[in-house]
N, C-alpha and C. Protein backbone atom coordinates (compact mmCIF):
# COMPACT_ATOMS: atom_id res chain seq x y z
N UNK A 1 0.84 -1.17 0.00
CA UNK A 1 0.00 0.00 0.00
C UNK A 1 0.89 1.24 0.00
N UNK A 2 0.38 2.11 -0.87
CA UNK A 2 1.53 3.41 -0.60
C UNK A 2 0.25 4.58 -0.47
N UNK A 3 0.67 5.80 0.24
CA UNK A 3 -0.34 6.65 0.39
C UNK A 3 0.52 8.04 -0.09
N UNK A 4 -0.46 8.95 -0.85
CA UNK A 4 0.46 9.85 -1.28
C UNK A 4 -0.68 10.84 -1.67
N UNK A 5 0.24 12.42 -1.92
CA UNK A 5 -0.92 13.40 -1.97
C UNK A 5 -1.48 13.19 -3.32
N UNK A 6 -2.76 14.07 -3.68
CA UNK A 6 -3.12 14.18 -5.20
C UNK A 6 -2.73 15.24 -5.52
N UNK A 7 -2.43 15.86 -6.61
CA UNK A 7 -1.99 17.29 -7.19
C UNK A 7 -3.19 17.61 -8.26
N UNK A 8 -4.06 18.62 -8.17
CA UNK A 8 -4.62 19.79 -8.96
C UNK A 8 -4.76 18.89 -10.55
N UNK A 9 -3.32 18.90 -11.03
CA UNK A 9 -3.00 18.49 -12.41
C UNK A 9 -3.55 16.40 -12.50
N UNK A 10 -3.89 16.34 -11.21
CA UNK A 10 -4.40 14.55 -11.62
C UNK A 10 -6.24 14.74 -11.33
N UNK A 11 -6.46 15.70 -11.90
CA UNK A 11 -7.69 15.78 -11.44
C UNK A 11 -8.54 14.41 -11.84
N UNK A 12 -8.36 14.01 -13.47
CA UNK A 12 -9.15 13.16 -13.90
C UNK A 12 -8.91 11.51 -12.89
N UNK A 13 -7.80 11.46 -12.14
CA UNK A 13 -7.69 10.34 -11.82
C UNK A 13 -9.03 10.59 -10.48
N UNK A 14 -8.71 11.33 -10.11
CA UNK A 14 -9.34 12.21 -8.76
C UNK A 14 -11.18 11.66 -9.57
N UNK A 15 -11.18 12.29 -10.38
CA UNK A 15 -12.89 11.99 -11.22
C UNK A 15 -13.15 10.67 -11.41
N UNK A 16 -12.17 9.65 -11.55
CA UNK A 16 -12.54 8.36 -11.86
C UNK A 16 -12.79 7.48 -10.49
N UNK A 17 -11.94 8.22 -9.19
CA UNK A 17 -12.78 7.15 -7.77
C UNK A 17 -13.62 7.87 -7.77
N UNK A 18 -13.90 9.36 -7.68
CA UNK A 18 -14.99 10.06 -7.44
C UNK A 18 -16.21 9.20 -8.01
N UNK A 19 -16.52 8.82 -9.25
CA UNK A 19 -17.48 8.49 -9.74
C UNK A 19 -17.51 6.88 -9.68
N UNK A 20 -16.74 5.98 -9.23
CA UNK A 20 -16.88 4.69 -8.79
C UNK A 20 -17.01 4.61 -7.39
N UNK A 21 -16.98 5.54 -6.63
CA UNK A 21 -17.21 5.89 -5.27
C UNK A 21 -19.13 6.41 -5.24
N UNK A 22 -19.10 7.20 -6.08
CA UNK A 22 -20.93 7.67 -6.19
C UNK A 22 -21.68 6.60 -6.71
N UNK A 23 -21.21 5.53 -7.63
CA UNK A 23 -21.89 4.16 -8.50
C UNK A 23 -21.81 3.05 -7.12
N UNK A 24 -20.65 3.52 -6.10
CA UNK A 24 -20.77 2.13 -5.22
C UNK A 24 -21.92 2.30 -4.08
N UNK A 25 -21.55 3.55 -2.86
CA UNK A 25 -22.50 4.15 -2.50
C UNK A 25 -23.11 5.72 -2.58
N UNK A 26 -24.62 5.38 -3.42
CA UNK A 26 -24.78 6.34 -3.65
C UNK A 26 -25.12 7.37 -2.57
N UNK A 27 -25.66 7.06 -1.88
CA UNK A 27 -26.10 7.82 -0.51
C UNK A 27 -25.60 8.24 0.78
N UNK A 28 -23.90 7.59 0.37
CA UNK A 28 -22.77 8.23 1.95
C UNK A 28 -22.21 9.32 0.87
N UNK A 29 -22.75 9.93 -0.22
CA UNK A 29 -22.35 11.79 -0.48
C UNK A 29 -23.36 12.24 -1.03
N UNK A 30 -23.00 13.54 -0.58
CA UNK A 30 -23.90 14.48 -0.43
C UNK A 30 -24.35 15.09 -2.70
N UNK A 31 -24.07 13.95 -2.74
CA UNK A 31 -24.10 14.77 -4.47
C UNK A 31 -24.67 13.18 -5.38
N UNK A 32 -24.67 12.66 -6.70
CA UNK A 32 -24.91 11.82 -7.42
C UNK A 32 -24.27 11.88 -8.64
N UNK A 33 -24.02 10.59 -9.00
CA UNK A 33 -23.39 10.44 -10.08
C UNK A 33 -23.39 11.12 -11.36
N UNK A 34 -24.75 11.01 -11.61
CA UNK A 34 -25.46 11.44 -12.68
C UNK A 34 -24.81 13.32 -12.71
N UNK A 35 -25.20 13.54 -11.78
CA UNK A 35 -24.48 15.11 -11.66
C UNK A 35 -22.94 15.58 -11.65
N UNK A 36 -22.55 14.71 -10.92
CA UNK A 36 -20.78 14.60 -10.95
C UNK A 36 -20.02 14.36 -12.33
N UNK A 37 -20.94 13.26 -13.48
CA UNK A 37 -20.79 12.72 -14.62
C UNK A 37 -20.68 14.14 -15.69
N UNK A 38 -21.41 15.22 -15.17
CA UNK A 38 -21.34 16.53 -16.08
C UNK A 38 -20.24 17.72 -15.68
N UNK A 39 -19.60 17.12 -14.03
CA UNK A 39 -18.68 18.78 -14.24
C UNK A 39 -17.45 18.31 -15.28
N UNK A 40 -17.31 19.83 -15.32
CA UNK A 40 -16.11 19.83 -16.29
C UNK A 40 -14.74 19.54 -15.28
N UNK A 41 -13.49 20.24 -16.17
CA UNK A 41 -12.60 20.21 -16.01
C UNK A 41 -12.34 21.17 -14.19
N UNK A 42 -12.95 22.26 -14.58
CA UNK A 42 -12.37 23.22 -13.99
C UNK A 42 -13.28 22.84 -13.00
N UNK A 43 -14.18 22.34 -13.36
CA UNK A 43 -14.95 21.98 -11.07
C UNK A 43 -14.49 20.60 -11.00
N UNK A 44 -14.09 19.91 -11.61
CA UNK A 44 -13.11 18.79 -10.93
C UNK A 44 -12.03 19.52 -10.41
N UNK A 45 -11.12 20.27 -10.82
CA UNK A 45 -9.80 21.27 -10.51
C UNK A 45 -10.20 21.86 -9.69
N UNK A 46 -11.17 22.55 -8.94
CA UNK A 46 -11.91 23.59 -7.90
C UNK A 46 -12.05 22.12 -6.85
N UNK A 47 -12.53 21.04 -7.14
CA UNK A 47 -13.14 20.28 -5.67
C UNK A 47 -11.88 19.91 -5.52
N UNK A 48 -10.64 19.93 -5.90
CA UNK A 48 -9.23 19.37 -5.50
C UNK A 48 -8.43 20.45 -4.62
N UNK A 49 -9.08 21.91 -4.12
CA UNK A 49 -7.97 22.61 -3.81
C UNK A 49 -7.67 22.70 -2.13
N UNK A 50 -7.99 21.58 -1.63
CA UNK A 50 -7.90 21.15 -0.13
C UNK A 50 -7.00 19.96 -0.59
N UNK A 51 -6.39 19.59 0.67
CA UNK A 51 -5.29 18.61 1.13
C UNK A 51 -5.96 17.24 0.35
N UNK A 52 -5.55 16.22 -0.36
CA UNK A 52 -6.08 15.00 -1.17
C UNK A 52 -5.16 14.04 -1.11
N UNK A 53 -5.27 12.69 0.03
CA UNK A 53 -5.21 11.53 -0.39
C UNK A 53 -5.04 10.29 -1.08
N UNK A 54 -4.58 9.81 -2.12
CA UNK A 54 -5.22 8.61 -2.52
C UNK A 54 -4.20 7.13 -2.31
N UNK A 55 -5.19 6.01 -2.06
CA UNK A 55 -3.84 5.17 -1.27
C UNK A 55 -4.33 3.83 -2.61
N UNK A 56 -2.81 3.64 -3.13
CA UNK A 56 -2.75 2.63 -3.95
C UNK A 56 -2.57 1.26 -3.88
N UNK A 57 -2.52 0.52 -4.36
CA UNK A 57 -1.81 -0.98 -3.81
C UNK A 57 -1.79 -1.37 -5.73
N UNK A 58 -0.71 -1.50 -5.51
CA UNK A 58 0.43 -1.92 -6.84
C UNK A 58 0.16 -1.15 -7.71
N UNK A 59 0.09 -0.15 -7.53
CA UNK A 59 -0.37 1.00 -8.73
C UNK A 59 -1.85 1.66 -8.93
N UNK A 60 -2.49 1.04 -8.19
CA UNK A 60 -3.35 0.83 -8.77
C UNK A 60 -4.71 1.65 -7.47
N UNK A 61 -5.55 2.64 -8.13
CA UNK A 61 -5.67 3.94 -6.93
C UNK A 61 -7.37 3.21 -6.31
N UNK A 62 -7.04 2.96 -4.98
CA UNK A 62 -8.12 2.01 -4.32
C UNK A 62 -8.88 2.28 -2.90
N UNK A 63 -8.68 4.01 -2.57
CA UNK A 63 -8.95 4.40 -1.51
C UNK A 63 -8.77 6.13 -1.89
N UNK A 64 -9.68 6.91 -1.09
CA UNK A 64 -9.68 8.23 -1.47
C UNK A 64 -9.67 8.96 0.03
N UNK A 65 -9.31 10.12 0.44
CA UNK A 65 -10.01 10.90 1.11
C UNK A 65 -9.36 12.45 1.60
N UNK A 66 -10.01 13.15 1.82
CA UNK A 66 -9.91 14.88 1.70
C UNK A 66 -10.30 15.49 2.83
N UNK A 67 -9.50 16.81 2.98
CA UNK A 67 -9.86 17.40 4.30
C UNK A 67 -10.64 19.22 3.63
N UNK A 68 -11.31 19.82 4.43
CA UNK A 68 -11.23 21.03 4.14
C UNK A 68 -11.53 21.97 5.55
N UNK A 69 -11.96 23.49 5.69
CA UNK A 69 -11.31 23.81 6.61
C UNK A 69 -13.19 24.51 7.04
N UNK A 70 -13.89 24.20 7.78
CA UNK A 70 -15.19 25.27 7.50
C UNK A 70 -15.28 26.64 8.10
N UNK A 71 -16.19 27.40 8.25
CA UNK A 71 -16.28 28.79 8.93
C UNK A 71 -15.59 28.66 9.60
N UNK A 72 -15.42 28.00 10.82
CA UNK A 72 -14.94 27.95 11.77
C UNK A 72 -13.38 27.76 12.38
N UNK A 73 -12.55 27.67 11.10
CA UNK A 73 -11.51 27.04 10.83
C UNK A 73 -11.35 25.65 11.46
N UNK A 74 -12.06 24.71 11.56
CA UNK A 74 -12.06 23.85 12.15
C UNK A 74 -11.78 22.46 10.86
N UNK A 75 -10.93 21.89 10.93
CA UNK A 75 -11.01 21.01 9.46
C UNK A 75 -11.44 19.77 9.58
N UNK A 76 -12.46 19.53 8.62
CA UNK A 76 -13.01 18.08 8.13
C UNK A 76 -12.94 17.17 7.48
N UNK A 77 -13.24 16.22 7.65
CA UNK A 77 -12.93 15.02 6.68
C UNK A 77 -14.57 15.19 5.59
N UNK A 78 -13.56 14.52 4.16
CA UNK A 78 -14.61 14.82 3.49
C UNK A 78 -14.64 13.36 2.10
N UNK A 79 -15.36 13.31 1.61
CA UNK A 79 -14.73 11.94 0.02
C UNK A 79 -14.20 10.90 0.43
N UNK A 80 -14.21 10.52 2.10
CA UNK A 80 -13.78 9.08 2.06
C UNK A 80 -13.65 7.97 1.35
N UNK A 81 -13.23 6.97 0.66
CA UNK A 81 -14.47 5.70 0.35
C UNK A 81 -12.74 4.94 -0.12
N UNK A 82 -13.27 3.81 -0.07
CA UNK A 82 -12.37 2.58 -0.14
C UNK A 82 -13.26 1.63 -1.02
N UNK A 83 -12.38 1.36 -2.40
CA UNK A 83 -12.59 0.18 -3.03
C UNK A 83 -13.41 -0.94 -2.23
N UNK A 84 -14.72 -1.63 -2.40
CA UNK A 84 -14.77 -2.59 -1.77
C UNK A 84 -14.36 -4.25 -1.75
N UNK A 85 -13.43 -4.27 -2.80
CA UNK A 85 -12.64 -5.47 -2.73
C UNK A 85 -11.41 -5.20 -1.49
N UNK A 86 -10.91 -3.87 -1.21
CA UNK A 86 -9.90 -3.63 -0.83
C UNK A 86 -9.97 -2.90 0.76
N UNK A 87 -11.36 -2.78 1.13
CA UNK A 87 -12.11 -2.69 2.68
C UNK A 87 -11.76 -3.14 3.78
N UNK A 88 -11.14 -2.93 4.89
CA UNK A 88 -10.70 -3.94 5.87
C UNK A 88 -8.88 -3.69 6.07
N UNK A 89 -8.40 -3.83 5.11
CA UNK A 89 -7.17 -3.01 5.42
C UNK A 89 -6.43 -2.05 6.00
N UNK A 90 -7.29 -1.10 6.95
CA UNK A 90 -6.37 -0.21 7.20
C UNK A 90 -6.12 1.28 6.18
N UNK A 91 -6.99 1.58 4.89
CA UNK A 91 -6.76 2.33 3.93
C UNK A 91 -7.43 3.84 4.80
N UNK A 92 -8.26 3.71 5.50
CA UNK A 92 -8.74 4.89 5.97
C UNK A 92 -7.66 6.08 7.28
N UNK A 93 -7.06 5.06 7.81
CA UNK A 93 -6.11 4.85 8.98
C UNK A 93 -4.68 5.78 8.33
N UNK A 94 -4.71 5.01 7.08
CA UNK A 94 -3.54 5.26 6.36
C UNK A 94 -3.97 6.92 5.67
N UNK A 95 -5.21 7.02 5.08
CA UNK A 95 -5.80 8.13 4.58
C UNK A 95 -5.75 9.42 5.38
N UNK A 96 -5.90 9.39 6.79
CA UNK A 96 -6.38 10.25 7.80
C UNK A 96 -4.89 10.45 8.27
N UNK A 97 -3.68 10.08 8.31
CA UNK A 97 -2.38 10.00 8.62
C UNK A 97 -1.63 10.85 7.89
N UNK A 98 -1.79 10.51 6.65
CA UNK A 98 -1.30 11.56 5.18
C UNK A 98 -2.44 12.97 5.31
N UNK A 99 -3.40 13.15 5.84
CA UNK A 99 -3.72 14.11 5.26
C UNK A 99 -2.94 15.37 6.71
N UNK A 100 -3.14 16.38 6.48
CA UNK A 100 -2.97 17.29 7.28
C UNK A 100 -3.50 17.59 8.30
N UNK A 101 -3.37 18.49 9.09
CA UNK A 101 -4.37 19.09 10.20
C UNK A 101 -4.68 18.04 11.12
């Protein structure tokens, strides 16, 4: 397993758990596929500009998750979700470690 940040410029990889994350469960985010399936470039590039996650195992990107900061400056966890072949491991542990704050 390796855990490492996302950068701005990987947005589309960022769009592809995003939207196998909304097809797995649709109802632990606050948004739907169907809607996510239409932003462009630049609101995939806008939902990336907080601290980003993603934890691989052999290359291969199988766990997500993001922090941001609200009114309050108080920072949250946000986009969790873990592959469910790959559940049970430790990927969230590992997620919440790498991120900041």
């Amino acid at each position: 397993m390796t855990t490492r940040p996302l950068s701005e410029d990987e947005w589309e990889l960022y769009r592809e758990i995003r939207l196998r994350a909304l097809a797995d469960i649709p109802s632990a985010f606050g948004s739907t596929l169907e809607r996510e399936r239409g932003f462009t470039e630049a609101d995939w590039r806008q939902r990336m500009r907080g601290p980003m996650v993603v934890v691989e195992e052999e290359g291969d990107p199988v766990a997500i998750g993001a922090t941001f900061e609200d009114a309050d400056g108080v920072t949250c966890v946000w986009g969790m979700w873990t592959e469910p072949t790959s559940r049970g491991r430790g990927h969230a542990t590992a997620i919440l470690h790498g991120l900041p704050g």
